[in-house]
N, C-alpha and C. Protein backbone atom coordinates (compact mmCIF):
# COMPACT_ATOMS: atom_id res chain seq x y z
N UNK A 1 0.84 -1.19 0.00
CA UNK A 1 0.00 0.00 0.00
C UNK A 1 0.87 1.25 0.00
N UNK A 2 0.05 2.37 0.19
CA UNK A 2 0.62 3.92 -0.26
C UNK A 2 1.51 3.63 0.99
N UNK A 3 1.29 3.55 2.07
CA UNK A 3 1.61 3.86 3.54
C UNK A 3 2.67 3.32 3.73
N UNK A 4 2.70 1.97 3.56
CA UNK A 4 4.20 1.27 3.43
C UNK A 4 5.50 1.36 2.38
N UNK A 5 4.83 2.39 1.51
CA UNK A 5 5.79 2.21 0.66
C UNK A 5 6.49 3.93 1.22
N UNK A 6 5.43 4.68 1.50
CA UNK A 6 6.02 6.14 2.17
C UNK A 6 7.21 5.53 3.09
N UNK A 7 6.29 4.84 4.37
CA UNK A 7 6.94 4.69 5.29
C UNK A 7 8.61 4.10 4.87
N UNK A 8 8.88 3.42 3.83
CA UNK A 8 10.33 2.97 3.39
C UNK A 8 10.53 4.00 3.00
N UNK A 9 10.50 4.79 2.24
CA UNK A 9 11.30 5.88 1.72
C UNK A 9 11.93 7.03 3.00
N UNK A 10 10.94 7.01 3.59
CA UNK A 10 10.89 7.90 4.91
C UNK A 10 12.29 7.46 5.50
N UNK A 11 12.09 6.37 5.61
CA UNK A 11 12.89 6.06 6.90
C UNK A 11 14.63 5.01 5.54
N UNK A 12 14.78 5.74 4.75
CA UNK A 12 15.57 5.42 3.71
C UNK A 12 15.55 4.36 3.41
N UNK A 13 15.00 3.28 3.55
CA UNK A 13 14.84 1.72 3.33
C UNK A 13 14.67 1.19 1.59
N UNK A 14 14.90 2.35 1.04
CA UNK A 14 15.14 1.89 -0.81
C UNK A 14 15.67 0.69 -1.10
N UNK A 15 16.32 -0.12 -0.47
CA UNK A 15 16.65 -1.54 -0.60
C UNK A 15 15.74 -2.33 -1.10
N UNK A 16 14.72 -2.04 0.59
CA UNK A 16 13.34 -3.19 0.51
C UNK A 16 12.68 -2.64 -0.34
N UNK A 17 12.64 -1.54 -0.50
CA UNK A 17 11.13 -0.93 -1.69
C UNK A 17 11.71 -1.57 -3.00
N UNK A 18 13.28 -1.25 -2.83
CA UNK A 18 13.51 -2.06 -4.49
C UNK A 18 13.07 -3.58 -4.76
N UNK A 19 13.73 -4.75 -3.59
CA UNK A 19 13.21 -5.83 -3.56
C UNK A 19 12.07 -6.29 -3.70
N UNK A 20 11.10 -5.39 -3.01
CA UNK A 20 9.63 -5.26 -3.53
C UNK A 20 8.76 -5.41 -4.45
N UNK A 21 10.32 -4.50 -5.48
CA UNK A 21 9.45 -4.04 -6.49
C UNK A 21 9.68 -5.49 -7.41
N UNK A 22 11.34 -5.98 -7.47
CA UNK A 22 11.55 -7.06 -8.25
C UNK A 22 10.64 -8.11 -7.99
N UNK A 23 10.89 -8.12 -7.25
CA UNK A 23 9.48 -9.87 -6.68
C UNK A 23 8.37 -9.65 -7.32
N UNK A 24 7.86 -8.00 -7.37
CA UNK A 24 6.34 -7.92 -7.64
C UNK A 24 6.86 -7.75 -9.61
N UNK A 25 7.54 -7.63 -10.00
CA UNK A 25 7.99 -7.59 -11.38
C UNK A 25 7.40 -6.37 -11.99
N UNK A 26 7.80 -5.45 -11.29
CA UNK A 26 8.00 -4.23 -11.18
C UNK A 26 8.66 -2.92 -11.51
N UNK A 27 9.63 -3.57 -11.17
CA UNK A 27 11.41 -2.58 -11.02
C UNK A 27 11.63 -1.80 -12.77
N UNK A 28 11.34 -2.56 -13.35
CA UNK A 28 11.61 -2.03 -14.56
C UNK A 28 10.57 -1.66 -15.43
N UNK A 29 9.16 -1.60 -14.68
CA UNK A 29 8.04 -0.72 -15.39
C UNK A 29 8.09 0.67 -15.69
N UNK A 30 7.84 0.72 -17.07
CA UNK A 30 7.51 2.38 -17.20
C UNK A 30 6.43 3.28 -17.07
N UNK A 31 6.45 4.15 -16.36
CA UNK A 31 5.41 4.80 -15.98
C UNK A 31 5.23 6.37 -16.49
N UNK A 32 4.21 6.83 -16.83
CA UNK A 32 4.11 7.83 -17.33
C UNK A 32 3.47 9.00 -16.00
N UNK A 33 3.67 9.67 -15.84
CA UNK A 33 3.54 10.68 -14.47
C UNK A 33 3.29 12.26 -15.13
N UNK A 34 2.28 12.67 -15.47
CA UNK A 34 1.63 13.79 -16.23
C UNK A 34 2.39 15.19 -15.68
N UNK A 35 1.97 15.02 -14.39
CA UNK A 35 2.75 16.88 -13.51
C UNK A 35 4.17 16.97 -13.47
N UNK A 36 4.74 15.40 -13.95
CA UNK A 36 6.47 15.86 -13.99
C UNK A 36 6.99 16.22 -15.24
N UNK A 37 5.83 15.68 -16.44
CA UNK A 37 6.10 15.57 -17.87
C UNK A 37 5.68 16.77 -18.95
N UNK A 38 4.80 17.63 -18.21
CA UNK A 38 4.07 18.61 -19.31
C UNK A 38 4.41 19.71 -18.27
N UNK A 39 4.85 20.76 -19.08
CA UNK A 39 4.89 22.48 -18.31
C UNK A 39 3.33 23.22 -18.87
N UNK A 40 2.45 22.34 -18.09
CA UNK A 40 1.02 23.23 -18.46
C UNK A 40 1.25 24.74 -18.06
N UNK A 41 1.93 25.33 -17.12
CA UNK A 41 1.58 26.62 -16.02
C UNK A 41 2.61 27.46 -17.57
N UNK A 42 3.19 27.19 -18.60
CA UNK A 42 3.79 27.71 -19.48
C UNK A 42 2.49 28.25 -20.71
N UNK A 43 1.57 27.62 -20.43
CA UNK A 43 0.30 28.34 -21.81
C UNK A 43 -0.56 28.42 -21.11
N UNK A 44 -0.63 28.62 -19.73
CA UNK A 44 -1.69 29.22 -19.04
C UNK A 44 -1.91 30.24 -17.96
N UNK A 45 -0.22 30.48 -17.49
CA UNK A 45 -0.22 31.86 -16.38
C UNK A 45 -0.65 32.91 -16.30
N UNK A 46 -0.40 33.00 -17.67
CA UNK A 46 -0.94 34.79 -17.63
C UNK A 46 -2.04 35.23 -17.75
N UNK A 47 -3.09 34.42 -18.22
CA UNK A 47 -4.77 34.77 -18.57
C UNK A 47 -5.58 33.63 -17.98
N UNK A 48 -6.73 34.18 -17.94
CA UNK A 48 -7.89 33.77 -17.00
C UNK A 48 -8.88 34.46 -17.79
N UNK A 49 -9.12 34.66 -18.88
CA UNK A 49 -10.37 34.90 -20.00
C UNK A 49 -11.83 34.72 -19.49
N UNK A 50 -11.89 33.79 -18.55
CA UNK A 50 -13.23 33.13 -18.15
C UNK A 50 -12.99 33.48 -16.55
N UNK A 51 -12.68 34.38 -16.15
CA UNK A 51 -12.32 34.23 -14.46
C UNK A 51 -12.69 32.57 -13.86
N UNK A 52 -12.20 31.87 -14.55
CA UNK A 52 -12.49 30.48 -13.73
C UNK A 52 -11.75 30.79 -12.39
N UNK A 53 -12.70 29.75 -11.70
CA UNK A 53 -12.52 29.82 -10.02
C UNK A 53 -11.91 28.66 -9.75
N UNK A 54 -11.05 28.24 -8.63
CA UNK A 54 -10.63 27.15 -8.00
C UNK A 54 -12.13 26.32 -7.21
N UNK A 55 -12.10 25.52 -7.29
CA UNK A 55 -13.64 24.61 -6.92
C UNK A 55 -13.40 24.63 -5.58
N UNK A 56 -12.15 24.36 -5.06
CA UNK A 56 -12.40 24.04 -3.17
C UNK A 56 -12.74 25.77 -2.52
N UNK A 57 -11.97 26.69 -3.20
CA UNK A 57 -11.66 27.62 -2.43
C UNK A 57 -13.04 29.00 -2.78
N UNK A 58 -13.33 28.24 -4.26
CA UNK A 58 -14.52 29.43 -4.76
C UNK A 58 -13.67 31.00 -5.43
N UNK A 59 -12.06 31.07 -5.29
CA UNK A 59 -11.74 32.40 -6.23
C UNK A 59 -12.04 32.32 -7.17
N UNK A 60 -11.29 33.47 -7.91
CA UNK A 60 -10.65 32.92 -9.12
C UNK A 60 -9.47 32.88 -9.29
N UNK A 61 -9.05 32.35 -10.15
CA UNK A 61 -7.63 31.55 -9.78
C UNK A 61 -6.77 32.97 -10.50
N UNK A 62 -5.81 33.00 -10.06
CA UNK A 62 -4.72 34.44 -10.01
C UNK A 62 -4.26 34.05 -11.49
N UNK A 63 -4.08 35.31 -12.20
CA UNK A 63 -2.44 35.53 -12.98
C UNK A 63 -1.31 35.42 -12.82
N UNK A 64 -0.58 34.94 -13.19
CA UNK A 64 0.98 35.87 -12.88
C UNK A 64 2.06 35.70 -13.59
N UNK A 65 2.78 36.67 -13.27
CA UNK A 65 3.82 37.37 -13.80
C UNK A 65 5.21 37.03 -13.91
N UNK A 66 5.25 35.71 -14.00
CA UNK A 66 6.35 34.38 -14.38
C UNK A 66 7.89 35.29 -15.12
N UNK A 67 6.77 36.10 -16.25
CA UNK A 67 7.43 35.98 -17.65
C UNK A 67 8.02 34.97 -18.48
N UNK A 68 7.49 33.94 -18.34
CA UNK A 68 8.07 32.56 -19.65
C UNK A 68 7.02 33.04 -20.41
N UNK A 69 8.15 32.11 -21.66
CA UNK A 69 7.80 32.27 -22.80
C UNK A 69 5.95 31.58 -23.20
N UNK A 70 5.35 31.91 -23.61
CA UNK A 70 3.45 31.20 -23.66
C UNK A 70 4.21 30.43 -24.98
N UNK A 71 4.14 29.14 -24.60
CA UNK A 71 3.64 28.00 -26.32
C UNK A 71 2.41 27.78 -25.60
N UNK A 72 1.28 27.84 -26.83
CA UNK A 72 0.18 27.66 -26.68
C UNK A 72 0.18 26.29 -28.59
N UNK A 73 -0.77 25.78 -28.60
CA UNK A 73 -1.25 24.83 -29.76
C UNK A 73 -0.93 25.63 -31.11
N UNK A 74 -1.02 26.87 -31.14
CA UNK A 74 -0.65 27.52 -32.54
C UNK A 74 0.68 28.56 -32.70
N UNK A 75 1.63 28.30 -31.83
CA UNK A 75 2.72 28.83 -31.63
C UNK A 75 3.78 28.62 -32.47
N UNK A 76 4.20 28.76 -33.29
CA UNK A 76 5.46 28.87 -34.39
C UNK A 76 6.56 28.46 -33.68
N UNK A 77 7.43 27.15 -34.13
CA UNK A 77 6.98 26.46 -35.75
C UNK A 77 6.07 25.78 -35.66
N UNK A 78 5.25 25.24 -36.95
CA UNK A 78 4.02 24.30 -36.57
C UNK A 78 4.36 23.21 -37.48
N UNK A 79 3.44 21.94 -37.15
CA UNK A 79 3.63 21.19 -38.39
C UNK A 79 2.86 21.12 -39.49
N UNK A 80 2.38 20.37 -40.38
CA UNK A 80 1.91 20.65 -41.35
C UNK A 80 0.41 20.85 -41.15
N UNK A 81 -0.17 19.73 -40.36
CA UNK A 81 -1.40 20.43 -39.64
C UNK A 81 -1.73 21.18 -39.14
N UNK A 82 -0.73 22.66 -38.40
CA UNK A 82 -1.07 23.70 -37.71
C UNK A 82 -0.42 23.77 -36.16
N UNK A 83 -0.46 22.45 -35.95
CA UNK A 83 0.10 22.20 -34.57
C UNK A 83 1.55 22.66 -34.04
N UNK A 84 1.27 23.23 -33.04
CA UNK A 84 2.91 24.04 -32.45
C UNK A 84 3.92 22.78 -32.58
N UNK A 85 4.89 22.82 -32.47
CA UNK A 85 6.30 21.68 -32.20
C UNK A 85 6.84 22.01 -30.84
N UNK A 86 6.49 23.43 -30.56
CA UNK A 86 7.23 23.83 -28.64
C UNK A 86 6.37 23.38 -28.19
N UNK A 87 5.16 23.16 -28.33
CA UNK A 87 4.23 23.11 -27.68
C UNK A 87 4.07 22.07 -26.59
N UNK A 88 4.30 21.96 -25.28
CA UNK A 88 3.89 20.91 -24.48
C UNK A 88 2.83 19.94 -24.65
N UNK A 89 1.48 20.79 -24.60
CA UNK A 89 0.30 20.68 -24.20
C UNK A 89 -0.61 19.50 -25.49
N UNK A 90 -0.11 19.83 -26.35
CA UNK A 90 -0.59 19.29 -27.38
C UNK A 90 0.23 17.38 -28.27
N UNK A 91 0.44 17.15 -27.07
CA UNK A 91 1.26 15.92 -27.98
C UNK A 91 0.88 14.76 -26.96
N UNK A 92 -0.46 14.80 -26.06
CA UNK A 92 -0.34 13.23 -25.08
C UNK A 92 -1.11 12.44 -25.66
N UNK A 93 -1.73 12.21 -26.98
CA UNK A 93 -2.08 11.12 -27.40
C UNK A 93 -0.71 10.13 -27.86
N UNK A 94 0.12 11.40 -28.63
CA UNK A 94 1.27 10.95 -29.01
C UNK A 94 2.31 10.46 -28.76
N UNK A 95 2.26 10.83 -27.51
CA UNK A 95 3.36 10.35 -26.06
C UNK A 95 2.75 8.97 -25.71
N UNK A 96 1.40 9.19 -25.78
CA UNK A 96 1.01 7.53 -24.85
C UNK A 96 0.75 6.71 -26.21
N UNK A 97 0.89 6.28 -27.39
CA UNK A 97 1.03 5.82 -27.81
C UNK A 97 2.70 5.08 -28.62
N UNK A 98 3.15 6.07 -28.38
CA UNK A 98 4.91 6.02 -28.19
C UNK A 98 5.26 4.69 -27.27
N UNK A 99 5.17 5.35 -25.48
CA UNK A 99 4.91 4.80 -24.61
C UNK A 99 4.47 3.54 -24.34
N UNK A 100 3.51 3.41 -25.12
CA UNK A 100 2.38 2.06 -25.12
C UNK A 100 3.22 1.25 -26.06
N UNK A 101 3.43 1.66 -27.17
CA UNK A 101 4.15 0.64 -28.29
C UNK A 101 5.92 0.32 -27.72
N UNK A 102 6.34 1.09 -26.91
CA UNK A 102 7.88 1.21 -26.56
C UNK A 102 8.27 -0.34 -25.37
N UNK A 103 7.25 -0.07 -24.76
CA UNK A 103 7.25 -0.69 -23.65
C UNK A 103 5.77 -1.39 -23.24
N UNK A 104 5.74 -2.62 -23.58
CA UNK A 104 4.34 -3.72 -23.13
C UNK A 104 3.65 -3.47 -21.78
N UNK A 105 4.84 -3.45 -21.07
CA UNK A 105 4.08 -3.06 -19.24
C UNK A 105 4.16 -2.03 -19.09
N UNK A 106 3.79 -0.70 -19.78
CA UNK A 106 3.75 0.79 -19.96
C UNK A 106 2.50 0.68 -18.64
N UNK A 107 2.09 1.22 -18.23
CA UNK A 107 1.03 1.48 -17.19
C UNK A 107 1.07 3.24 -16.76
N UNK A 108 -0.04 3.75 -16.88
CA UNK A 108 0.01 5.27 -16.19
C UNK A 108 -0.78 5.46 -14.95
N UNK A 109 0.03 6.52 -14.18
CA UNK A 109 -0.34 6.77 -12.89
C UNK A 109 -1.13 8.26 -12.86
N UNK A 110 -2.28 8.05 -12.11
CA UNK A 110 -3.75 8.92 -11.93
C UNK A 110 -3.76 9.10 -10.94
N UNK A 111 -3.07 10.17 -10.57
CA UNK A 111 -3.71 10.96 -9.09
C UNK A 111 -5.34 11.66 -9.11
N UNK A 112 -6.16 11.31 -8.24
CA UNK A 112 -7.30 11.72 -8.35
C UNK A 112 -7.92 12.03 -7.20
N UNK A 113 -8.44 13.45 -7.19
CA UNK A 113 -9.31 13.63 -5.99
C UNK A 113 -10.20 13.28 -5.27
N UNK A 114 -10.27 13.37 -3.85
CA UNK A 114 -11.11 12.92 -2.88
C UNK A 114 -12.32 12.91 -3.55
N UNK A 115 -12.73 14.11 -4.18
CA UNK A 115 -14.39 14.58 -4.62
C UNK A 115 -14.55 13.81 -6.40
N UNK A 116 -13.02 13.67 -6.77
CA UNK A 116 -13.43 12.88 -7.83
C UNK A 116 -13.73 13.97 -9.37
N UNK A 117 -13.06 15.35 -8.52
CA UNK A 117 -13.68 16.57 -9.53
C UNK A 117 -12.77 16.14 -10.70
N UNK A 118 -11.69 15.09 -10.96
CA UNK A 118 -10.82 15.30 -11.85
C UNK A 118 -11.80 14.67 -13.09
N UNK A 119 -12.92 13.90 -12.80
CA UNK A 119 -13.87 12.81 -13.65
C UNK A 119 -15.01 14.34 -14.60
N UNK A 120 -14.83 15.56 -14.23
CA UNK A 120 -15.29 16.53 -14.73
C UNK A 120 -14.87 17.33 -15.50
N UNK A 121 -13.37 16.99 -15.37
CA UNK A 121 -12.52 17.74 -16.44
C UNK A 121 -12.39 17.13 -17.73
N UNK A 122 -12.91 18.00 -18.80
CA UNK A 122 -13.01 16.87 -20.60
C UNK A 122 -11.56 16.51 -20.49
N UNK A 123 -10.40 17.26 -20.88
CA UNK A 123 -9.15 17.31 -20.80
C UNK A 123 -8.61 15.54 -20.23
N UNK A 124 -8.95 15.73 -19.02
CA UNK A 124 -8.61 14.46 -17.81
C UNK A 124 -9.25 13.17 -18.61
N UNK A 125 -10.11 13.37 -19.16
CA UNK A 125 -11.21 12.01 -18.97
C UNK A 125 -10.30 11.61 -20.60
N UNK A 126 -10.09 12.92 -21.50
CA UNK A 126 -9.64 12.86 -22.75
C UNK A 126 -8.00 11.75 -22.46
N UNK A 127 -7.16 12.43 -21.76
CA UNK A 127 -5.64 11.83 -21.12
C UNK A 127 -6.45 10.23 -20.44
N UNK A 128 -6.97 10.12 -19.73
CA UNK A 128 -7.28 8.58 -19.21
C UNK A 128 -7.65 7.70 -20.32
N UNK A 129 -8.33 8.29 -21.17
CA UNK A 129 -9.24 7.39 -22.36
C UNK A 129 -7.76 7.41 -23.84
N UNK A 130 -7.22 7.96 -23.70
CA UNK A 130 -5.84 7.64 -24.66
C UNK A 130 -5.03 6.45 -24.63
């Protein structure tokens, strides 16, 4: 479980978590992990067009003033379809099919909220169903 596997890391025990993992045939799965892999906060800091609100807290969610560069989906260079090439945001069908064909025990990891609000986002449901 989550708890035991914290609790090894915690207390530096990477040995057993590794042993763990081999027995469970594991160790050498690839995993795809979305918030370490895409710079979303890069085509979305600066505007809030829709004052969307944060759902727990009821604002609206702030601007700010980063200054990085915005790749957004139509950002130069594109490819022949229109699509940016800097673009982060626009390539996770393409990634998880990469992924999927690269490696047989490809498996992706879904952090998901208590309330389950992530099952409301098109985006989310779009990335799970890929």
């Amino acid at each position: 479980t989550f708890g035991r596997i914290a609790y090894l890391i915690d207390q530096g025990e990477i040995g057993q978590l590794r042993a763990w993992l081999q027995a469970d045939g594991k160790l050498g799965a690839t995993y795809w992990i979305c918030a370490f892999s895409v710079n979303q906060h890069c085509t979305i800091c600066a505007d809030n067009p829709r004052e969307d609100k944060d759902p727990v807290l009821g604002v609206v969610h702030p601007t700010c003033a980063c200054q990085l560069p915005k790749v957004c989906n139509e950002t130069a260079p594109t490819t022949a379809s229109g699509r940016s090439i800097p673009c982060e945001v626009n390539k996770f069908d393409s990634m998880m099919e990469l992924l999927a064909a690269s490696d047989p025990t490809f498996e992706q990891v879904v952090a998901i909220d208590s309330g389950f609000e992530l099952f409301t986002r098109a985006w989310c449901i779009a990335e799970l169903a890929a």
